[in-house]
Protein backbone atom coordinates (compact mmCIF):
# COMPACT_ATOMS: atom_id res chain seq x y z
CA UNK A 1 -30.23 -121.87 113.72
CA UNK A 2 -29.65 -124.26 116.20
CA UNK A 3 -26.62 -125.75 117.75
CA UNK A 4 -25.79 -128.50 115.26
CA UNK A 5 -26.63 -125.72 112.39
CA UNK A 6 -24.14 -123.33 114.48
CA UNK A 7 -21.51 -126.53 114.58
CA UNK A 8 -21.69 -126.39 110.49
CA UNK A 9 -21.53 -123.00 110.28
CA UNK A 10 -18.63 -122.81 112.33
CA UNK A 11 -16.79 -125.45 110.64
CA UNK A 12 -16.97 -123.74 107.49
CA UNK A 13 -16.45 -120.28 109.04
CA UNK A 14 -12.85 -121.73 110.50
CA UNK A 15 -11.91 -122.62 106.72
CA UNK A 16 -12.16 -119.29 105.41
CA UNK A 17 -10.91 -117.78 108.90
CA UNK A 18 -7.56 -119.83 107.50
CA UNK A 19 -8.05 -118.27 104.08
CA UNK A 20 -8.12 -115.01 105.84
CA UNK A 21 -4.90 -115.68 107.67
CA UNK A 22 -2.91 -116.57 104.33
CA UNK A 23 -4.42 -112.66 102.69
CA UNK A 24 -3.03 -111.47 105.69
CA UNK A 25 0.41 -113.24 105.44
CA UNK A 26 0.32 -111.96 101.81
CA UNK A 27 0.26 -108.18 102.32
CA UNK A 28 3.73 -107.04 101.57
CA UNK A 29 4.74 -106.30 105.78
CA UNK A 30 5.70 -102.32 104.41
CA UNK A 31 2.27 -102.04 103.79
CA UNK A 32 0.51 -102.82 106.34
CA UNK A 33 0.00 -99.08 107.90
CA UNK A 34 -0.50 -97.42 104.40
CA UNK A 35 -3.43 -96.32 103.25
CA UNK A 36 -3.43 -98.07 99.59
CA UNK A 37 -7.27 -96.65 99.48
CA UNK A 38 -7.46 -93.35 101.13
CA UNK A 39 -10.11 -92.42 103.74
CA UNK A 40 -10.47 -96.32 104.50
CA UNK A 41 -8.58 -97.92 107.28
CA UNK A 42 -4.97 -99.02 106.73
CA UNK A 43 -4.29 -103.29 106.36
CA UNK A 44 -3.08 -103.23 110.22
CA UNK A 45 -6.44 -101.39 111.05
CA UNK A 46 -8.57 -103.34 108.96
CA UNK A 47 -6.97 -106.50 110.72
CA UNK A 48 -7.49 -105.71 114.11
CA UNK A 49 -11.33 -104.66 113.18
CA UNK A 50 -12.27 -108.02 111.51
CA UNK A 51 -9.93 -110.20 113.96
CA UNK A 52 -11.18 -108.46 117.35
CA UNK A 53 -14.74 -106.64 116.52
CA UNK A 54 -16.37 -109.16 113.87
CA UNK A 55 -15.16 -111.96 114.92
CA UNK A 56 -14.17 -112.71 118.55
CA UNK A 57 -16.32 -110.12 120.03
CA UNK A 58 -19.30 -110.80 118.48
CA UNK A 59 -18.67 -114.82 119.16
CA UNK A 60 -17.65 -114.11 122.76
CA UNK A 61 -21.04 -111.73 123.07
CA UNK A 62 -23.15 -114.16 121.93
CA UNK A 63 -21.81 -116.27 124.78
CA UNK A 64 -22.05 -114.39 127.21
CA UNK A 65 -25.41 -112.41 126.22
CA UNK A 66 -24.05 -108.44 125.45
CA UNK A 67 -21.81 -108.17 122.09
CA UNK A 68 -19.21 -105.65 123.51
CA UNK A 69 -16.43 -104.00 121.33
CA UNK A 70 -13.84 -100.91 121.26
CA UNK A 71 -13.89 -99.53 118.10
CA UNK A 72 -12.76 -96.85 118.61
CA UNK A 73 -9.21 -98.27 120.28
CA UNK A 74 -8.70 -100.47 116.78
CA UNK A 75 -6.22 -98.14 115.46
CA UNK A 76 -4.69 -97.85 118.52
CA UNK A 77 -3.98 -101.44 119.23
CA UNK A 78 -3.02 -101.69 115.64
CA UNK A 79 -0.67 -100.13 116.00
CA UNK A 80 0.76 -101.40 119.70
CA UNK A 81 0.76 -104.10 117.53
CA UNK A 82 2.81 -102.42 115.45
CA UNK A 83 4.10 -105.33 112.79
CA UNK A 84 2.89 -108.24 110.32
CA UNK A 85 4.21 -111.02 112.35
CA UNK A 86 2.34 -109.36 115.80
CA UNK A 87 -0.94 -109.03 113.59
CA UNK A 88 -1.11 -112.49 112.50
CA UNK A 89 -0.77 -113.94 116.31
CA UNK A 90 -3.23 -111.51 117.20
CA UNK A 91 -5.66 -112.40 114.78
CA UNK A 92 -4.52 -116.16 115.56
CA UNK A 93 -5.55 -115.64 118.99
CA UNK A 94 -8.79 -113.69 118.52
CA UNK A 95 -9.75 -116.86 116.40
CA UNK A 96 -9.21 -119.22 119.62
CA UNK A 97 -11.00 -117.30 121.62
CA UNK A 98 -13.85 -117.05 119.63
CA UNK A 99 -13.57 -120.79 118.63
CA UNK A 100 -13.51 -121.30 122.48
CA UNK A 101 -16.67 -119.12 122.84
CA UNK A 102 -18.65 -121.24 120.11
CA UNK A 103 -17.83 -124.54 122.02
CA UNK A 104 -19.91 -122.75 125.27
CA UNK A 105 -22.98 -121.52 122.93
CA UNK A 106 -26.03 -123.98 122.79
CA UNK A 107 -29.26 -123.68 121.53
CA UNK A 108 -30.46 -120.88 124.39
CA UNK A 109 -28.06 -118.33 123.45
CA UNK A 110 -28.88 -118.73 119.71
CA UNK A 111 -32.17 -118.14 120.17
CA UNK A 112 -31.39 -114.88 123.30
CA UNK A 113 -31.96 -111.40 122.53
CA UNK A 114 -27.85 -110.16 122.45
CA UNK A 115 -27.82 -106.71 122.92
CA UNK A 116 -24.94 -104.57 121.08
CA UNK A 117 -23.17 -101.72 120.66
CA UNK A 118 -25.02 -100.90 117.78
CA UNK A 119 -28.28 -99.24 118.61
CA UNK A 120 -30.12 -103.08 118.49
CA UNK A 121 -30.58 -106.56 120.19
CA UNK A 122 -30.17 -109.50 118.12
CA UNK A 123 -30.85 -113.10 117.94
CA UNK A 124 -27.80 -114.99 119.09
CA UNK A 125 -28.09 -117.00 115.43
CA UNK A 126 -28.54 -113.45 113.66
CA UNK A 127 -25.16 -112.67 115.36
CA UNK A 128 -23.11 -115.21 113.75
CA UNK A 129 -24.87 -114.49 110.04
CA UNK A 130 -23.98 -110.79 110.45
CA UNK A 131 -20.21 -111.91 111.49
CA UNK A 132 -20.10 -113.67 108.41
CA UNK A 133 -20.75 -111.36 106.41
CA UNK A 134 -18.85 -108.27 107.89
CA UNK A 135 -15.95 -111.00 107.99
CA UNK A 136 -16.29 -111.53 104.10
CA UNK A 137 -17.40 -107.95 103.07
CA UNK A 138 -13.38 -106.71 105.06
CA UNK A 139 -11.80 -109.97 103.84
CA UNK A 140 -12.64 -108.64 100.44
CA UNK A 141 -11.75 -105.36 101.17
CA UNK A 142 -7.85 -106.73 102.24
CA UNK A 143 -8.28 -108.83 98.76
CA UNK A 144 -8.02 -105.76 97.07
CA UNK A 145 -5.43 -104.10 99.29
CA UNK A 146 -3.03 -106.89 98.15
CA UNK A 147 -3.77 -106.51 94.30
CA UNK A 148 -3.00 -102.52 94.90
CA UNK A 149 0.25 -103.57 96.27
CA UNK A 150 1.11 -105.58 93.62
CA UNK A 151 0.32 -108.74 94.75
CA UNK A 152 -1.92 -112.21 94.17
CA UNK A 153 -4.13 -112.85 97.18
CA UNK A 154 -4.93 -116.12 97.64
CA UNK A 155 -8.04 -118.53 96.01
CA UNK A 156 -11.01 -117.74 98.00
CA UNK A 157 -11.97 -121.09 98.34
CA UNK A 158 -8.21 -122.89 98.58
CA UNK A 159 -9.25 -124.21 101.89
CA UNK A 160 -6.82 -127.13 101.48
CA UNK A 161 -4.04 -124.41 101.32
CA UNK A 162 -4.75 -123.62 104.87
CA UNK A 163 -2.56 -124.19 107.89
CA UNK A 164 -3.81 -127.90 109.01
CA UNK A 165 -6.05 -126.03 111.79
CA UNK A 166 -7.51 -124.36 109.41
CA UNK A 167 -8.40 -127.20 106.65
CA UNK A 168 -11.28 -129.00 106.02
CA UNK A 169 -12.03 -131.75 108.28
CA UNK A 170 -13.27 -134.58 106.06
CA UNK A 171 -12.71 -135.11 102.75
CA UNK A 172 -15.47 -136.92 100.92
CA UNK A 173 -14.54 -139.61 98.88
CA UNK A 174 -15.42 -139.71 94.78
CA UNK A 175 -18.67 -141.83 94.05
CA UNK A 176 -18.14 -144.91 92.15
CA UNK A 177 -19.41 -145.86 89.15
């Protein structure tokens, strides 16, 4: 992956990011520090990991060459977070910084060694493929949480749903006949 690739990637990443901000406005705010699936993490938990961990960190790592998170302190700021409306900034926020981290990356820190906090080093590209799918496998995992509460998550792909931020940035025009 280069930094054009990384461009595309990231363009396409942002729409679902949007996608993933409408699941989280769906979950019922009551909810959100339940555990509608015992032994996994709460909503509010599962928010700050994908939010914070798979996606700024690992963005903001990439950049700057060592991928460094606190797992361990998710449920803990999850809770100092402590409400739907607080979550949603936060994950807001966590996108802008790692937006903002993107812009800095270039073709050298795609193709850097990042070490983690996971036992291995990784290719800065490798990175942003493993974000992507940690980001969809816990998206998922909040898609459920919302049908176990009783309600419809948003379409996957209803990018044009999004806040404008978050929507596609061309639209191709039909081909004529």
């Amino acid at each position: 992956m280069n930094k054009q690739a990384l461009d595309q990637m990231w363009d396409q990443f942002r729409q679902k990011y949007g996608v993933y901000l409408r699941v989280l406005e769906t979950i019922p705010s009551d909810r959100y520090s339940t555990h509608p699936v015992p032994g996994m993490r709460t909503p509010a938990e599962l928010a700050v990991h994908i939010s914070s961990t798979c996606v700024r960190d690992i963005a903001e790592g990439v950049a700057k060459g060592r991928i460094t998170v606190d797992e361990a302190g998710e449920g803990k700021s999850a809770a100092e977070l402590g409400n739907k409306q607080a979550l949603i900034v936060f994950a807001r926020e966590c996108f802008d910084r790692a937006n903002a981290a993107v812009a800095r990356i270039g073709d050298a820190e795609l193709a850097a060694m990042v070490p983690t906090p996971w036992g291995s080093s990784w290719p800065g590209a490798v990175a942003f493929h493993i974000m992507n799918d940690e980001f969809v496998h816990h998206r998922g995992q909040l898609t459920a949480f919302i049908r176990l509460c009783g309600g419809e998550p948003p379409f996957m792909w209803g990018y044009a749903e999004n806040a404008a931020e978050y929507k596609p940035l061309a639209v191709a025009e039909p081909a004529k006949a």
